[in-house]
Structures are given as C-alpha cells and as structure tokens.
Protein backbone atom coordinates (compact mmCIF):
# COMPACT_ATOMS: atom_id res chain seq x y z
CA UNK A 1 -58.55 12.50 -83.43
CA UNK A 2 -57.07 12.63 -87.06
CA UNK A 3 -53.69 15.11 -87.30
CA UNK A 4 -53.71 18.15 -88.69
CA UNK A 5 -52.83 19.09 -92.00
CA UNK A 6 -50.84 22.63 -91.73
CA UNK A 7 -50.87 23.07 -95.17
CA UNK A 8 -54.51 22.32 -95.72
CA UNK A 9 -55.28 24.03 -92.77
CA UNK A 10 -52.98 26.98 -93.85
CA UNK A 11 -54.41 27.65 -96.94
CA UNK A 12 -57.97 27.22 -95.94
CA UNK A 13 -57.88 29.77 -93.48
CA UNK A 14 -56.30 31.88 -95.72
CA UNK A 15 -59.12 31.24 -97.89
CA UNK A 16 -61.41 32.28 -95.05
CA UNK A 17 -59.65 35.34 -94.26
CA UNK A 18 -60.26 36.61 -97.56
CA UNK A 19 -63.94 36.27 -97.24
CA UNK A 20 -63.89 37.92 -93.88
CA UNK A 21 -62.51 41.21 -95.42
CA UNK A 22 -65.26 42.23 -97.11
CA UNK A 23 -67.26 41.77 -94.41
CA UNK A 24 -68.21 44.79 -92.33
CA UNK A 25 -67.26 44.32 -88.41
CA UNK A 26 -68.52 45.54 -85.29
CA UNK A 27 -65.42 46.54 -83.99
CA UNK A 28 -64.64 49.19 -86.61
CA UNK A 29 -67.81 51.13 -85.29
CA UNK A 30 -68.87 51.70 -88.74
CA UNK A 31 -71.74 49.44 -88.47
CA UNK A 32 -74.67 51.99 -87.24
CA UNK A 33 -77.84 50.12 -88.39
CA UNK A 34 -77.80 46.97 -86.50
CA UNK A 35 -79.25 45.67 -83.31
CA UNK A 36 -76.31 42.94 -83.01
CA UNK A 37 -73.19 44.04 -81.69
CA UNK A 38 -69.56 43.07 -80.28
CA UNK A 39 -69.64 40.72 -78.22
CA UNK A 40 -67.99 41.53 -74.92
CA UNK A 41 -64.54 39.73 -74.88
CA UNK A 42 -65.73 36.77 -72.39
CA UNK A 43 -68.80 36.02 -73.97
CA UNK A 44 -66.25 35.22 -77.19
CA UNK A 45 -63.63 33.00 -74.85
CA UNK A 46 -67.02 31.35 -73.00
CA UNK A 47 -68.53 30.43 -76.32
CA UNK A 48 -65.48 29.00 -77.73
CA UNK A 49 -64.91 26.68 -74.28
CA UNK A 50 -68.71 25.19 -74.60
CA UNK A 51 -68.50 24.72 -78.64
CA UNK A 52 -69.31 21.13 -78.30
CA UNK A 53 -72.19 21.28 -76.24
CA UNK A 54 -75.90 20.41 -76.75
CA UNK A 55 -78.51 21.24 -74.40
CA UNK A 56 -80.85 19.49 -76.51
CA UNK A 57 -79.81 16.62 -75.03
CA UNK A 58 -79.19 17.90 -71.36
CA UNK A 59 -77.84 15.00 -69.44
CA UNK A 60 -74.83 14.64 -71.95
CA UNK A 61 -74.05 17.79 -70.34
CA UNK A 62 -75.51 18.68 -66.39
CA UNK A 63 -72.91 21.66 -65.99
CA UNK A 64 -73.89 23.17 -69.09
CA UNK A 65 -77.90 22.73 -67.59
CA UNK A 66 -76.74 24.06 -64.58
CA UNK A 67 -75.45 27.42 -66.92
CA UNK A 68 -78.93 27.65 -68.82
CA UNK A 69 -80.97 27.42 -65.32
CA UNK A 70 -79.08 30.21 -63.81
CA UNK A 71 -79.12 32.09 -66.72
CA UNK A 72 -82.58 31.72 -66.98
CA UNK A 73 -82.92 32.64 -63.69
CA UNK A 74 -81.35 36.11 -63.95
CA UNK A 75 -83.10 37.12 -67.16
CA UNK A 76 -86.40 35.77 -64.63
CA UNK A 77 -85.14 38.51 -61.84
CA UNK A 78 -84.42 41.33 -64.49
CA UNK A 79 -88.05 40.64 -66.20
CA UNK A 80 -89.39 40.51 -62.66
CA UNK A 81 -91.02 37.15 -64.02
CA UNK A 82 -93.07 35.14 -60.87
CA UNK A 83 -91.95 32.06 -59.48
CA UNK A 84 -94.72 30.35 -61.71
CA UNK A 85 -92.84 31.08 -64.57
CA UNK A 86 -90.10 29.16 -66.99
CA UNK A 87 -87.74 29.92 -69.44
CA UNK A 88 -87.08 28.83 -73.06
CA UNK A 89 -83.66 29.19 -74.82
CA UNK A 90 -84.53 30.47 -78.19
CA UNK A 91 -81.85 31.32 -81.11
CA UNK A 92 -83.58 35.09 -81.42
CA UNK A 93 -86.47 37.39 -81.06
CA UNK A 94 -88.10 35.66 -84.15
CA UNK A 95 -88.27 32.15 -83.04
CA UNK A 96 -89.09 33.89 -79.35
CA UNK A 97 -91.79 35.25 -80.98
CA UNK A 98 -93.10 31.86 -82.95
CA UNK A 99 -92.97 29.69 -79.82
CA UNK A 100 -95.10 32.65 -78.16
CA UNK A 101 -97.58 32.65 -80.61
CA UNK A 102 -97.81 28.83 -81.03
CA UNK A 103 -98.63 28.37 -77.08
CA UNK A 104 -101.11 31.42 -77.33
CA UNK A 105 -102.41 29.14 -80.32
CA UNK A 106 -102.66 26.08 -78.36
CA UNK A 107 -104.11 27.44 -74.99
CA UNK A 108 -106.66 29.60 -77.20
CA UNK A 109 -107.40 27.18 -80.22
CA UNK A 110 -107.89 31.10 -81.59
CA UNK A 111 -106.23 32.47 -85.01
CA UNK A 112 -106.44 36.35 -84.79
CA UNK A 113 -103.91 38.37 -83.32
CA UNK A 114 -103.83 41.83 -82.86
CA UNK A 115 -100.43 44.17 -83.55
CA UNK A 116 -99.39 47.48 -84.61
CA UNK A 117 -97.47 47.69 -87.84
CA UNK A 118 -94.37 48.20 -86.82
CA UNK A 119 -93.90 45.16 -85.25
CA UNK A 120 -91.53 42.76 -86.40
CA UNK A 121 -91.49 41.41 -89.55
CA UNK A 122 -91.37 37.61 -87.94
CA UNK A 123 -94.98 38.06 -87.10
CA UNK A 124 -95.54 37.74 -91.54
CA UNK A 125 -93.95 34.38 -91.16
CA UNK A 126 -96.20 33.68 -88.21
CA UNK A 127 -99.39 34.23 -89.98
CA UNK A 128 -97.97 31.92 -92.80
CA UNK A 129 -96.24 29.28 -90.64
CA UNK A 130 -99.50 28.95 -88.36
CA UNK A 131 -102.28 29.61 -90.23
CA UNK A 132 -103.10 32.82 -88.25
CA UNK A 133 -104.80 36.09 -88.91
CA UNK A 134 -102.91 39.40 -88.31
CA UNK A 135 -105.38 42.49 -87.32
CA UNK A 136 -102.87 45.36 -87.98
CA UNK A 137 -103.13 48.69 -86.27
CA UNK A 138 -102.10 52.07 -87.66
CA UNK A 139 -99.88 53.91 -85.21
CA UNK A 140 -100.30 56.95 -82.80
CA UNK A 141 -98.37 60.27 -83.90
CA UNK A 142 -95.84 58.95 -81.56
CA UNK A 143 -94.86 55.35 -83.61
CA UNK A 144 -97.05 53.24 -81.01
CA UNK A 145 -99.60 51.07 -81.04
CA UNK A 146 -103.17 53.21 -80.79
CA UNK A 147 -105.35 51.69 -77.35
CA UNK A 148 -108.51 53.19 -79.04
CA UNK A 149 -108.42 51.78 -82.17
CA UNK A 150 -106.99 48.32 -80.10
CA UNK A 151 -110.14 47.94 -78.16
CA UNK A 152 -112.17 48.25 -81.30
CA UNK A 153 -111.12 44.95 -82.38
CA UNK A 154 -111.13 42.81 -79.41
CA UNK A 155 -113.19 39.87 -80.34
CA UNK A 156 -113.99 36.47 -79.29
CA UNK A 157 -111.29 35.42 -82.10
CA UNK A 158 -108.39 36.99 -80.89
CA UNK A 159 -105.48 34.25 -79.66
CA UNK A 160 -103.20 36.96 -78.95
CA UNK A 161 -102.20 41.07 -78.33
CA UNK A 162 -98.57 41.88 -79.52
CA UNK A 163 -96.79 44.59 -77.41
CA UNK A 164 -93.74 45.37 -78.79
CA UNK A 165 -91.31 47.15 -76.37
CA UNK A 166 -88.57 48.80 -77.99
CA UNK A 167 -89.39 48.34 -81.83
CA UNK A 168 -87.28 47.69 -84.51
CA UNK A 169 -87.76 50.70 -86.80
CA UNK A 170 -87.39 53.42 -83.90
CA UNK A 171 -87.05 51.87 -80.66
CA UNK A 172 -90.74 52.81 -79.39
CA UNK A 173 -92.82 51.26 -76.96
CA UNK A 174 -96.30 50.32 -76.84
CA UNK A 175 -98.16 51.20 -73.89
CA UNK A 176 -98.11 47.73 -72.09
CA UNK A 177 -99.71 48.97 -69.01
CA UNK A 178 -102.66 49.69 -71.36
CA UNK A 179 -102.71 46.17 -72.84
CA UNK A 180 -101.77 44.15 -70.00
CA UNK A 181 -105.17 45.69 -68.00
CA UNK A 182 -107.44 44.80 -70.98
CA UNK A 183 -105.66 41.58 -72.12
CA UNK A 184 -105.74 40.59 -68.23
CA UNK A 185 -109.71 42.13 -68.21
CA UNK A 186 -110.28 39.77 -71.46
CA UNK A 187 -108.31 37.02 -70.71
CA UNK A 188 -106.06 37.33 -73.71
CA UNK A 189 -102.69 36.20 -74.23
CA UNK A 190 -100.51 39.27 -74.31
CA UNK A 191 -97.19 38.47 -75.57
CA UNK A 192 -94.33 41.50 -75.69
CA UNK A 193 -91.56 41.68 -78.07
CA UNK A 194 -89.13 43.08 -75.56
CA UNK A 195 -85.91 41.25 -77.68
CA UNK A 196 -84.43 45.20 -78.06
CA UNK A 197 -85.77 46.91 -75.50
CA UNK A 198 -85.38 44.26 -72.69
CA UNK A 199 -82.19 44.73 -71.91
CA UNK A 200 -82.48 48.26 -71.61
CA UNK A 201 -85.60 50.01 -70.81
CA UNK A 202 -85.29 48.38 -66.86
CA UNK A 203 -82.07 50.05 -66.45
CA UNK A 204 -83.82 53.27 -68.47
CA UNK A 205 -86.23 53.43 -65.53
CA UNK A 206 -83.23 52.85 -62.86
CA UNK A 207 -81.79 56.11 -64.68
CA UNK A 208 -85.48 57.77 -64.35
CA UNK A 209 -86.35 58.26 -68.14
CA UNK A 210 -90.18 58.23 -68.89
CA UNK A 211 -90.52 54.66 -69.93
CA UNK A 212 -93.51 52.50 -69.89
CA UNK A 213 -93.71 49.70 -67.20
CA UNK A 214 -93.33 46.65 -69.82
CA UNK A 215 -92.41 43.15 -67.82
CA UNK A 216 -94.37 40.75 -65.27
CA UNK A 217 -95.21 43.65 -62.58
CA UNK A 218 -98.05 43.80 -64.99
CA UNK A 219 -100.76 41.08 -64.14
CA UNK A 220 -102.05 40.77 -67.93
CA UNK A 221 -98.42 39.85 -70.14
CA UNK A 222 -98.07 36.37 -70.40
CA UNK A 223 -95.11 36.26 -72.56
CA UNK A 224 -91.61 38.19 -73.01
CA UNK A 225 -89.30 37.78 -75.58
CA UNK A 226 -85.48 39.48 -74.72
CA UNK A 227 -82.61 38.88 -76.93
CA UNK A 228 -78.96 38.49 -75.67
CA UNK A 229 -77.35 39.05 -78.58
CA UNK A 230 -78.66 42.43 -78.96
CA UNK A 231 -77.92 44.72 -76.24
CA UNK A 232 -77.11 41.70 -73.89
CA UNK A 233 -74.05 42.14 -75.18
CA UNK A 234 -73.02 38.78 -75.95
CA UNK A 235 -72.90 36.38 -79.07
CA UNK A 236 -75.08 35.55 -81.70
CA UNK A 237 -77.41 33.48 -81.56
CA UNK A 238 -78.86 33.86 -78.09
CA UNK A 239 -82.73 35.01 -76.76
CA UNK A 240 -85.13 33.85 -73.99
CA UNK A 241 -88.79 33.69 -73.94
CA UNK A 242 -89.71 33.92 -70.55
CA UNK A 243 -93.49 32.12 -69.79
CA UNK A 244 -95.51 33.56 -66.82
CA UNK A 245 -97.11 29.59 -66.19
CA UNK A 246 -94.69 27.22 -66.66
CA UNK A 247 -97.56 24.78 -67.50
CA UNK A 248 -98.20 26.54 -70.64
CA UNK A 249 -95.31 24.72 -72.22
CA UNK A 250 -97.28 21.64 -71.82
CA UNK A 251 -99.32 22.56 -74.83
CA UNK A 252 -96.49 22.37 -77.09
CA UNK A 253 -93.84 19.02 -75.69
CA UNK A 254 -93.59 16.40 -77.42
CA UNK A 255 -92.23 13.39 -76.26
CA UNK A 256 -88.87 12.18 -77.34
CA UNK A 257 -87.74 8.89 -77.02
CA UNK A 258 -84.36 8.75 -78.47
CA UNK A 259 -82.48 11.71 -76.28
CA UNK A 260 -82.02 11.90 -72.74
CA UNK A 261 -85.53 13.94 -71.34
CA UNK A 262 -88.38 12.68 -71.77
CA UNK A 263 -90.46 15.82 -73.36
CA UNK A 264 -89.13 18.62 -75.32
CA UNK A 265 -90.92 21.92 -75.85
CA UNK A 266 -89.55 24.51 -78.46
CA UNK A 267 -89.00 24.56 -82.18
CA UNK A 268 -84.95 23.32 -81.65
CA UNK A 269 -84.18 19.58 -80.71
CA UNK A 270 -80.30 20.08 -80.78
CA UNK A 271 -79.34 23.36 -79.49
CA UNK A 272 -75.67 24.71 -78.60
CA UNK A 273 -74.79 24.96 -75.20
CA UNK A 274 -71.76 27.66 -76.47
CA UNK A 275 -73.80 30.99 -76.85
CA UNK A 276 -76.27 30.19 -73.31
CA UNK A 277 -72.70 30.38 -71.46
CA UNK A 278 -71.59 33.43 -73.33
CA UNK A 279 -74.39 34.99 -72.53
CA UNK A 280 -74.29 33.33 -68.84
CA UNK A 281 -70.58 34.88 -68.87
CA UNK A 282 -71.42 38.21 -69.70
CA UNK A 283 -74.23 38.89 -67.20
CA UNK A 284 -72.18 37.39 -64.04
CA UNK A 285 -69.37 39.96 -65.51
CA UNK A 286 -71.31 42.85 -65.66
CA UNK A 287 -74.23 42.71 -62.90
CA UNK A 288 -76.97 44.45 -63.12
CA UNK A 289 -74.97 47.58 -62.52
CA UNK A 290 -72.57 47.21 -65.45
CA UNK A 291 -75.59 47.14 -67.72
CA UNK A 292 -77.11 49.83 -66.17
CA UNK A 293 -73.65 51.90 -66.87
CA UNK A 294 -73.68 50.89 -70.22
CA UNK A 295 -77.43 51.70 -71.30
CA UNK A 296 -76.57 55.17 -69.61
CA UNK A 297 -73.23 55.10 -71.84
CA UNK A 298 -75.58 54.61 -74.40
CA UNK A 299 -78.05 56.90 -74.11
CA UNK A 300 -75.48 60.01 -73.86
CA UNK A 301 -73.88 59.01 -77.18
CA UNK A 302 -77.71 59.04 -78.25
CA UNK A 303 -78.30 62.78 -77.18
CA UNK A 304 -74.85 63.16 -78.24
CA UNK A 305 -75.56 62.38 -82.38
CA UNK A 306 -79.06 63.49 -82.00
CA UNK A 307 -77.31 67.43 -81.23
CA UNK A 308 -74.73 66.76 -83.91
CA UNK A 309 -77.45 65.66 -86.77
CA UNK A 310 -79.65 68.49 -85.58
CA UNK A 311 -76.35 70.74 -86.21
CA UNK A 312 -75.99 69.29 -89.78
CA UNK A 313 -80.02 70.80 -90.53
CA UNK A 314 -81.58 67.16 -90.15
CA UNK A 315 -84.79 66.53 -88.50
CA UNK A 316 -85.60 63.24 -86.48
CA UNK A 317 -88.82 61.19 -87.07
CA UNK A 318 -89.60 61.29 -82.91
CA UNK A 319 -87.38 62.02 -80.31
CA UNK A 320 -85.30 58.90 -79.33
CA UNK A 321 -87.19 56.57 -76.63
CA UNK A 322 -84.01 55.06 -76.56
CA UNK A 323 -80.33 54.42 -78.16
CA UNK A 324 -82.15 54.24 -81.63
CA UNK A 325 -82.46 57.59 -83.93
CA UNK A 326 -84.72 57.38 -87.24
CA UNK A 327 -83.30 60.54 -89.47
CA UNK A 328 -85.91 61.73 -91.68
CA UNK A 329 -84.49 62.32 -95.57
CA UNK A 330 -86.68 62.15 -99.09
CA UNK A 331 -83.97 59.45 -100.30
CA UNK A 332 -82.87 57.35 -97.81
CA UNK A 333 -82.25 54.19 -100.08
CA UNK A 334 -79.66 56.46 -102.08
CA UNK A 335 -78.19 58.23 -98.42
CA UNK A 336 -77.69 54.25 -97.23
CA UNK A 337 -75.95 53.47 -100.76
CA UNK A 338 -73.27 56.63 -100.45
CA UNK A 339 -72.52 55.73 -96.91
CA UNK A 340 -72.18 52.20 -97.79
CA UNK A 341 -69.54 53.51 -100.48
CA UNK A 342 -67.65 55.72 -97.97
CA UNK A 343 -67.55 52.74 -95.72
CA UNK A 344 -70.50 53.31 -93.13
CA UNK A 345 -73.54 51.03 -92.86
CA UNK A 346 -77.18 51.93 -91.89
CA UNK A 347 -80.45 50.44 -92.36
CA UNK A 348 -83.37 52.55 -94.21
CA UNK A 349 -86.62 52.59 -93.31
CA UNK A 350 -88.75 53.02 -96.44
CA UNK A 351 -92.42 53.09 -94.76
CA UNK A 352 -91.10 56.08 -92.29
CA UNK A 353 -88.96 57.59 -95.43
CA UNK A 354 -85.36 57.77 -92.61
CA UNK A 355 -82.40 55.98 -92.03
CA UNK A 356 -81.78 54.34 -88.70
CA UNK A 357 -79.31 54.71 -86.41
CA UNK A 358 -78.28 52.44 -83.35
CA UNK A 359 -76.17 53.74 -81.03
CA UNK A 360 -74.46 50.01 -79.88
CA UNK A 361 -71.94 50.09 -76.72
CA UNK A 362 -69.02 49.98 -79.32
CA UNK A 363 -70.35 52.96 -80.64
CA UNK A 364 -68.69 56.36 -79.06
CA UNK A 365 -68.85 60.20 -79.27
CA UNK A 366 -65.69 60.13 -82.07
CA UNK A 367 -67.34 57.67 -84.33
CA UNK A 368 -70.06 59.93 -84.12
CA UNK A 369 -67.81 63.27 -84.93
CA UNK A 370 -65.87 60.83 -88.39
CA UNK A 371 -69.68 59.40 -88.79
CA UNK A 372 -71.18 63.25 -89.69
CA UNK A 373 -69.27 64.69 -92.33
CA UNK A 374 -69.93 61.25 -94.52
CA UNK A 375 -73.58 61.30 -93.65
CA UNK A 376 -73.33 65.82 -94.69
CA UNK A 377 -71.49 64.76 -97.71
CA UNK A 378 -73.84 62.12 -98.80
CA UNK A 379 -76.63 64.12 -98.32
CA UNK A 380 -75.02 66.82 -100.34
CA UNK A 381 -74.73 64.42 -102.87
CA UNK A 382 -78.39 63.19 -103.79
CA UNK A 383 -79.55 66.72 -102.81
CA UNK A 384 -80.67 66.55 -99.23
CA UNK A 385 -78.92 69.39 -98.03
C-alpha cells in the first residue's frame, strides 16, 4: 500500500470539512422533512469494518453472504414472508420498486399497472424505463387508494396493483387487505411499497393502533419493498424486496460468466457488502423489541407536535397514521424557504398545499418546543397566521 501523504491528506480533508458545513445533519434535529435518518452508532462502525466488500461477487466474501442471508432472514420473519420466499438486496425503495415491477413484467408479459397518486414518484421512471402504462387513481377523503374506483379498472392488461403502505406525502396506507383478496381473486401481481411504513406499522399493531394488515399474512401480495435506511435505522443505502416465490427471480437472472455465481438477478452487479452489515448490526442490536420501543418513542413525539401545531392555530391535512404530519398552509413553498433561513428543513407538498413533517428517532419533544416558534414566526411572516 502506497504511504500517506499528511500534508495532502491534511489539506484535503480540510477541504472536505468545509463542504460538510453547509450541509444540514441529522444529528442537529433540524432536519424534519426526511425519511433518512441517523444512523444508530453501530450501523456507522459496522459499515466502516465491511467498506471493501462486494456481494456482487459473493464467494470473494462467504462471511459477508452469511450477513446478507441472516439479514434477509429477519426482514423474512418481520414481513411474515413464507418459506417459499427470497430476498433481494436493493440500494432503496426505488430500485425495490423497479425490480418488482420488472418480475411482475416478466411473469405477466402485461404493461398496465394500477396505483393511486400518491405513490412514489419512482413508479414515473418505471413507466419510462419499462415501457409500462400507469392507470392512476384519485384518492379517498382519507389520502388512500379508492377500492371502488380500483375494481373499475381491472382488466386483462393489468401486470400489476401498487399498494403503498405508509406513503411518502403523509404516511397513509392503502387498504391491502382489500387488494390482496382481489389481486389474489384475479391473479394479479400485487406489489406493496412498504419502504416507510415497513419498519413500523408491525410494531404499530404490537402497540394496538388501527393499522391495516399489509405483509405476507395476506394470500394475494406478492411483493414487499422495506427500506433500512429509513426507519431501520441504519445507513444509507440499504432496502430489501422480499419475493413470496423465490422462482420468480428466475424471470429476470442472467447468467454471468466472469464473477463467482453463476446467475445474477437484480439491477446491481457489484454491490457493497458495508451497508447489508450495518443494517445486519442494527437489527441484532435492537430486536424486535427495541424497534418496537422506538416506533412507540416515535409516535408520542407525533401526538406530541401534532398538540403543539394545533396550539399555534394550524390545521393538519388527516390525522397522522403514523410518525408523519402534513400541516396544511396557502404558501408552503415560502413557509419551507423561511424555515430553511432560520435553519430548519422541511419538505412541501404542493399537490396537498402542506409542509411535511417526520418525526425521525433523533427527533424529541424539545426540538419540537425550539421547532414551533420558527415555524409561528414564519408563518407570521408570509401571512399565515
């Protein structure tokens, strides 16, 4: 290995520093609009340890494939997933959300797929990357998709239902029990976008909140996406798409020669082994019960700014389903801009005319109490209040 120059090596971090400081970070808690978070502490020390890893090549690395197969095999037990079923590393919820559609593609040889329109946005590039046909639902008065109007279109077309479990713009979920009996009645592929929600609506049930039923219990879903990086807790970029029939990812392996297995399904050929044993490191830390604790932690921060912006004379879109808030305002572009000058970020949602809140696990009741009188004086400020 070539020795290190200090100086270089000085100056370039110094360099990178700089950069860093204008960045907004998790840790501050001033970051309320994203799904990401801090990663728990091991999941940082794990990831740094398996840097040089590539499970795109597994038998460079067998411990590494030893990780990924347990890991898989607890997101399997969490997503009550049968023993049928098979796992596939993914870098997010949007390429967990291509690979689904490009199996329910292949096993169809169908184009149309069926989807509410607040589901995520990677389902544009998925009509563009694929050549396939979105049939876009309006939503119910409560932000899901409408069964009525979903039976309607069922055609001998349709490759594919999207269920989205915990969406993006308000954390609301679809009513997959619903789907999964007419998809399964059909035969349709019924994939759900769980990469929010599926780390936290099966510990929302543990804690007995009225949530939908959304994983493999139900006969008809075929696919779940669930994202790590989210409220796994752990580092970016880490999701699984968990497959009912292992067989399935027959219809999109190819074979490859030149690495070390003989097939490879997926969109990635090289793929880092670092963030599958963060995320690995993080779930044997925690336990089913720590994540439990923390979606309960959560949700009472949740209740917690939904009093305090209900104090300040806002009004929500919908009651939270879960640690997401949507604040309705007649400006939010301009309320995102003055908190973004005061040193708070969060996301608007134009279409729903709100900002949005996420209430991450770094996120506490005291952020919440220095959060409000920015949010009341930048609403003062455009005229909202």
């Amino acid at each position: 290995m070539a020795s290190i120059n200090k100086k270089k090596e000085k100056k370039i971090f110094k360099e990178l520093v700089s950069f860093q400081q204008r960045d907004f970070c998790f840790s501050s808690g001033h970051i309320l609009g994203s799904m990401c978070t801090q990663p728990h502490p091991i999941a940082r020390e794990a990831y740094i340890q398996f840097l040089e890893t590539n499970l795109g090549d597994p038998e460079l690395c067998p411990g590494t494939k030893e990780i990924e197969s347990r890991f898989i095999a607890f997101i399997s037990k969490l997503l009550h997933a049968p023993k049928t079923s098979e796992g596939q590393i993914v870098s997010g919820g949007t390429e967990g959300n291509i690979t689904a559609m490009w199996i329910a593609k292949q096993l169809s040889r169908k184009k149309e797929v069926i989807l509410s329109e607040n589901a995520h946005f990677s389902f544009q590039k998925i009509a563009s990357l694929m050549n396939m046909k979105p049939i876009e639902l309006p939503l119910t008065s409560e932000y899901i998709m409408d069964i009525t109007k979903m039976k309607k279109e069922i055609h001998k077309g349709i490759a594919a239902v999207i269920g989205i479990a915990g969406s993006t713009e308000l954390g609301t979920i679809d009513p997959i029990p619903e789907l999964s009996d007419i998809c399964s009645d059909e035969h349709i592929f019924l994939h759900v976008d769980a990469a929010f929600g599926g780390f936290v609506i099966p510990f929302l049930r543990e804690l007995h909140y009225n949530v939908p039923q959304f994983d493999f219990k139900l006969k008809g879903v075929s696919t779940i996406s669930i994202d790590s990086h989210k409220m796994g807790y752990s580092a970016i970029p880490l999701g699984t798409l968990m497959i009912r029939q292992k067989h399935w990812l027959e219809s999109i392996s190819v074979e490859s020669p030149y690495i070390s297995c003989e097939k490879q399904a997926g969109i990635l050929g090289t793929r880092s082994g670092a963030p599958v044993a963060a995320a690995y490191a993080v779930t044997q830390y925690l336990g089913f019960q720590g994540y439990k604790s923390m979606v309960e932690s959560c949700m009472n921060v949740t209740n917690y700014t939904k009093k305090r912006l209900e104090e300040l004379g806002l009004s929500l879109v919908i009651r939270p389903t879960m640690n997401i808030v949507g604040v309705k305002l007649k400006k939010p572009g301009q309320i995102v801009k003055k908190l973004s000058e005061k040193g708070w970020r969060v996301n608007k949602v134009e279409r729903l005319s709100c900002i949005r809140l996420v209430l991450m696990s770094q996120i506490t009741k005291k952020i919440i109490d220095e959060f409000i009188p920015s949010l009341k004086k930048a609403c003062e400020e455009v005229g909202e209040l």
